[in-house]
Protein backbone atom coordinates (compact mmCIF):
# COMPACT_ATOMS: atom_id res chain seq x y z
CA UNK A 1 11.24 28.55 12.18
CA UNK A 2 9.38 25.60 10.90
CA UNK A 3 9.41 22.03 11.09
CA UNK A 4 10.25 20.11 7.73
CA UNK A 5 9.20 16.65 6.72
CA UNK A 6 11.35 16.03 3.82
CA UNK A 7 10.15 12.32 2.75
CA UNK A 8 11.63 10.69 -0.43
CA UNK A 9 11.32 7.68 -2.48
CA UNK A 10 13.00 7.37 -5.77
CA UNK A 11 15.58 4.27 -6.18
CA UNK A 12 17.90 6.51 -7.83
CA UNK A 13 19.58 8.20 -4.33
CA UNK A 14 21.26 12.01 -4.81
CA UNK A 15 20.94 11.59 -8.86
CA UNK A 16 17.57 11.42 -8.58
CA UNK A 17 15.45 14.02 -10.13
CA UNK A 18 12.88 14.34 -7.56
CA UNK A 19 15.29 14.21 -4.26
CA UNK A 20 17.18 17.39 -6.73
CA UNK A 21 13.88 19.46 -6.96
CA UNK A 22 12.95 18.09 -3.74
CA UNK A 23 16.04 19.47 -2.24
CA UNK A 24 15.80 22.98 -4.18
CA UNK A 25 12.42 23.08 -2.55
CA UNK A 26 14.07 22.36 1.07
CA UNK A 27 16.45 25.68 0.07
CA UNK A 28 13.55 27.81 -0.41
CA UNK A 29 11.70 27.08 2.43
CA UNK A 30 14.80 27.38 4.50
CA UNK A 31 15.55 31.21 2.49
CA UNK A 32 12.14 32.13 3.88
CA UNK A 33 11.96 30.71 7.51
CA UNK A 34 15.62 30.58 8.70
CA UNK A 35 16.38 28.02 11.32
CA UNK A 36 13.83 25.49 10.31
CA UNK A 37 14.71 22.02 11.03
CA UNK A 38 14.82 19.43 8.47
CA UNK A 39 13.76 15.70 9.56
CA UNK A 40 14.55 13.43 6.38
CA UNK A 41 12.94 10.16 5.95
CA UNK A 42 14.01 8.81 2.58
CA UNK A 43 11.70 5.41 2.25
CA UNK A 44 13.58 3.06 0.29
CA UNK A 45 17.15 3.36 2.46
CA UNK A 46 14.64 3.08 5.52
CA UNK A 47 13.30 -0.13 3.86
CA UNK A 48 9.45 0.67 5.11
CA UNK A 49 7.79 -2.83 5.24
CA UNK A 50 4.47 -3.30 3.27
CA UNK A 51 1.74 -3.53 6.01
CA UNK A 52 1.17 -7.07 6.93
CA UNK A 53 -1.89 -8.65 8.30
CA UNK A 54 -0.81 -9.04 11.91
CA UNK A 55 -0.02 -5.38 11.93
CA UNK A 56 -3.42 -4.38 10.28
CA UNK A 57 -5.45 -5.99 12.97
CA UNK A 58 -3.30 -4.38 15.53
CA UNK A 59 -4.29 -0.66 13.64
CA UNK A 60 -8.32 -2.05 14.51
CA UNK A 61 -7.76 -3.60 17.34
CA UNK A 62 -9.29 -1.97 20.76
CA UNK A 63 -6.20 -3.06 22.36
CA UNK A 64 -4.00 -2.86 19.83
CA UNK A 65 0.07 -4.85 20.10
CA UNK A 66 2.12 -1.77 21.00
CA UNK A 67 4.84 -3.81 19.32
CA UNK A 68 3.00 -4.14 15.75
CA UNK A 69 2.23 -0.83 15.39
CA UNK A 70 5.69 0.40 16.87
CA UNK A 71 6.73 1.49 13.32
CA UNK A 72 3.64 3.02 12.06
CA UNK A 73 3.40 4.88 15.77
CA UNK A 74 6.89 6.42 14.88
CA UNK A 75 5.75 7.15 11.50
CA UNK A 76 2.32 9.10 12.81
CA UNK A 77 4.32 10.95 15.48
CA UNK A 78 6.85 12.09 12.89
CA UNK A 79 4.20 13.61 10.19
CA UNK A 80 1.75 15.39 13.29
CA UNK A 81 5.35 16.86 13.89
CA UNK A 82 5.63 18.22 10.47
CA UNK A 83 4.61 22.40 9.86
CA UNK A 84 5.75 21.49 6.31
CA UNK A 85 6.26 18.13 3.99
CA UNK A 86 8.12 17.46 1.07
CA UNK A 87 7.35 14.64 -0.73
CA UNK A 88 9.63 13.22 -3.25
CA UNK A 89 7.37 11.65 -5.35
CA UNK A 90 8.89 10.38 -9.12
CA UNK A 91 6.08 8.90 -12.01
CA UNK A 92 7.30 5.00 -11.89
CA UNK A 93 5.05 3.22 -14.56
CA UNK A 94 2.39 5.81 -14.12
CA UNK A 95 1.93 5.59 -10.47
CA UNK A 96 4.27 6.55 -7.19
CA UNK A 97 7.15 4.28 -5.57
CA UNK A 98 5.42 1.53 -3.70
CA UNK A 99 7.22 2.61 -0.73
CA UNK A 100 5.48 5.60 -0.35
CA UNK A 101 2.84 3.40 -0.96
CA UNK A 102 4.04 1.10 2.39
CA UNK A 103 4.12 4.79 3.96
CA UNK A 104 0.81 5.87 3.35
CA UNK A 105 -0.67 2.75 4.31
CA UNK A 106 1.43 2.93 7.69
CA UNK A 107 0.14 6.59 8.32
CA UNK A 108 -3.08 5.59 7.60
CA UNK A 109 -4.94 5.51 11.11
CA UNK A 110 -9.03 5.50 11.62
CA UNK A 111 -9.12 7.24 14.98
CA UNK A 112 -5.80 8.77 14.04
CA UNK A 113 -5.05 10.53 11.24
CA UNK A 114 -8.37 10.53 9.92
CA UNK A 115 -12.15 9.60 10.96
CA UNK A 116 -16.00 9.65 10.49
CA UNK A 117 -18.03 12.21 11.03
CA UNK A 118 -22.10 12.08 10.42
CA UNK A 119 -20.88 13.53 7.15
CA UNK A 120 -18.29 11.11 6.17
CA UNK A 121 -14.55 10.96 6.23
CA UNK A 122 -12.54 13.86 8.55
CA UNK A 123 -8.88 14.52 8.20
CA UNK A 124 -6.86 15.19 11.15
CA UNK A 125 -3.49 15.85 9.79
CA UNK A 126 -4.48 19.65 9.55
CA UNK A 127 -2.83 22.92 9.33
CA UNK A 128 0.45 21.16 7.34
CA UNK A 129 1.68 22.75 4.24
CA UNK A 130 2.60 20.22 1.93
CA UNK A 131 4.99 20.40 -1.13
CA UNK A 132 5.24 17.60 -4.12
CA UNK A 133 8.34 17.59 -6.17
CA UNK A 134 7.36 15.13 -8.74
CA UNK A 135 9.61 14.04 -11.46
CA UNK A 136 8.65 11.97 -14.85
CA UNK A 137 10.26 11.11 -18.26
CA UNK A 138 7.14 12.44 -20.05
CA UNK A 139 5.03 15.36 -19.98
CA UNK A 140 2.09 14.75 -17.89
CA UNK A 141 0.88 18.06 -16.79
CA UNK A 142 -0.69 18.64 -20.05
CA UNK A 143 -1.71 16.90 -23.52
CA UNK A 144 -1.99 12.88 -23.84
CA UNK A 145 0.16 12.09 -21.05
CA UNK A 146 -2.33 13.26 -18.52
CA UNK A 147 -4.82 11.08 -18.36
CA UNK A 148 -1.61 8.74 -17.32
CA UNK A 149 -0.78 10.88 -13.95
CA UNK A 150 -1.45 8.69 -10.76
CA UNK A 151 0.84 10.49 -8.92
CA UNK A 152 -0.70 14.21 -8.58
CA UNK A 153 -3.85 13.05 -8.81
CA UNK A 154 -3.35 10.50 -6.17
CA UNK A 155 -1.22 12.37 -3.85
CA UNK A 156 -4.01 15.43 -3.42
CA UNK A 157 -6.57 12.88 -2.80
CA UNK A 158 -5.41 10.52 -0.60
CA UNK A 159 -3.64 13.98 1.61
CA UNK A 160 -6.42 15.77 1.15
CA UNK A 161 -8.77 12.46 2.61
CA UNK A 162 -6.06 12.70 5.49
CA UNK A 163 -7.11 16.94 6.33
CA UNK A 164 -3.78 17.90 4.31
CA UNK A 165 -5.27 20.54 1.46
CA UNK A 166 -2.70 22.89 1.03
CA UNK A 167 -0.78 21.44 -1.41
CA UNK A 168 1.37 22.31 -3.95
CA UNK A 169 2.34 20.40 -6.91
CA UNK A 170 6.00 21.20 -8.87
CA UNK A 171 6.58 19.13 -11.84
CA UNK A 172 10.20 18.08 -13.67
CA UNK A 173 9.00 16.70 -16.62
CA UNK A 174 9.82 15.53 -19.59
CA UNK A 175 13.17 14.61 -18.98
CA UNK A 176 13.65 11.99 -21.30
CA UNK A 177 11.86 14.06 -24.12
CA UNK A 178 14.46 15.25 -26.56
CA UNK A 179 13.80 19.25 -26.89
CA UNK A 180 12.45 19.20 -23.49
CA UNK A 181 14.57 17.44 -21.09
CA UNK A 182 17.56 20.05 -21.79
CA UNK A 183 15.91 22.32 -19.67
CA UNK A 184 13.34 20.70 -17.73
CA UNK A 185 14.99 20.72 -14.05
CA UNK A 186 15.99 24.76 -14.73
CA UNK A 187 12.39 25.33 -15.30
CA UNK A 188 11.29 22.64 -12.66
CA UNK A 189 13.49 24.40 -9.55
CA UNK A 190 12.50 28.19 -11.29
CA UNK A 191 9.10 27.47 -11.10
CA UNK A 192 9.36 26.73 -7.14
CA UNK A 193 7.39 29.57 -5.28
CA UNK A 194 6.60 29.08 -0.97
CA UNK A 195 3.87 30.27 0.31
């Protein structure tokens, strides 16, 4: 039994194309460890706030308002939770949502989820496995369209900077490409494989 972080962020609800390979990622997971519990957190119903500047000196502050960080507490306590994530994560002019934006920089905690070591930066949202179902009109896995991914690239970084390396990347694409999009979410939910 695992613990699933299922997070999405596409304006387009259930007809979204990420929350559908998102969700056919949520199956498989649930095929292989039966029982596991699904906590959903879809960003743009939950209207996550952009951070704001009283709430960013409360992240520094020695003692920080319990009140201004409230949100991004609950937000912290729900990903250390997590055995697995799911993001939902569709291409939107090149780059993700900017609520999962406002999410990241919520989760985002020096002394929390990440710090400095005489080394540099070190995660400490370890030991997650962490799934991407991204979704774009184009094809930007490969050819000219791929020096226009922000999201991928992104995504591993910015995880990765928080301790979160094993991550997997599945891609519907090129689902406004005539020749392409016909079968793009077929391929996108057969090419789904948990480790």
């Amino acid at each position: 039994m695992k613990n699933i972080l299922y997070i999405k962020s596409s304006l387009q609800g259930e007809a979204s194309y990420s929350t559908k390979l998102g969700n056919a990622i949520i199956e498989k997971i649930q095929l292989k460890y039966p029982g596991s519990i699904v906590d959903e957190l879809d960003l743009v119903s939950a209207d996550i706030p952009h951070l704001k500047p009283e709430v960013l000196r409360a992240m520094f502050a020695p003692e920080p308002d319990q009140a201004a960080i409230s949100l991004s507490d609950t937000l912290v306590k729900q990903l250390f939770a997590a055995d697995i994530i799911v993001i939902g994560a569709p291409l939107i002019n090149f780059t993700i949502h900017s609520a999962l934006k406002a999410w990241i920089d919520h989760i985002t905690r020096a002394g929390v989820t990440f710090g400095y070591g005489e080394n540099g930066p070190i995660g400490k949202v370890t030991g997650k496995k962490v799934y991407i179902a991204m979704s774009s009109g184009g094809v930007y896995s490969e050819g000219p369209g791929k020096t226009n991914d922000f999201v991928a690239p992104y995504l591993k970084a910015f995880l990765g900077f928080l301790g979160m390396t094993d991550l997997t990347v599945f891609r519907a694409e090129g689902l406004k490409v005539p020749g392409v999009k016909e079968q793009a979410m077929e391929k996108a939910v057969n090419s789904i494989l948990i480790d």
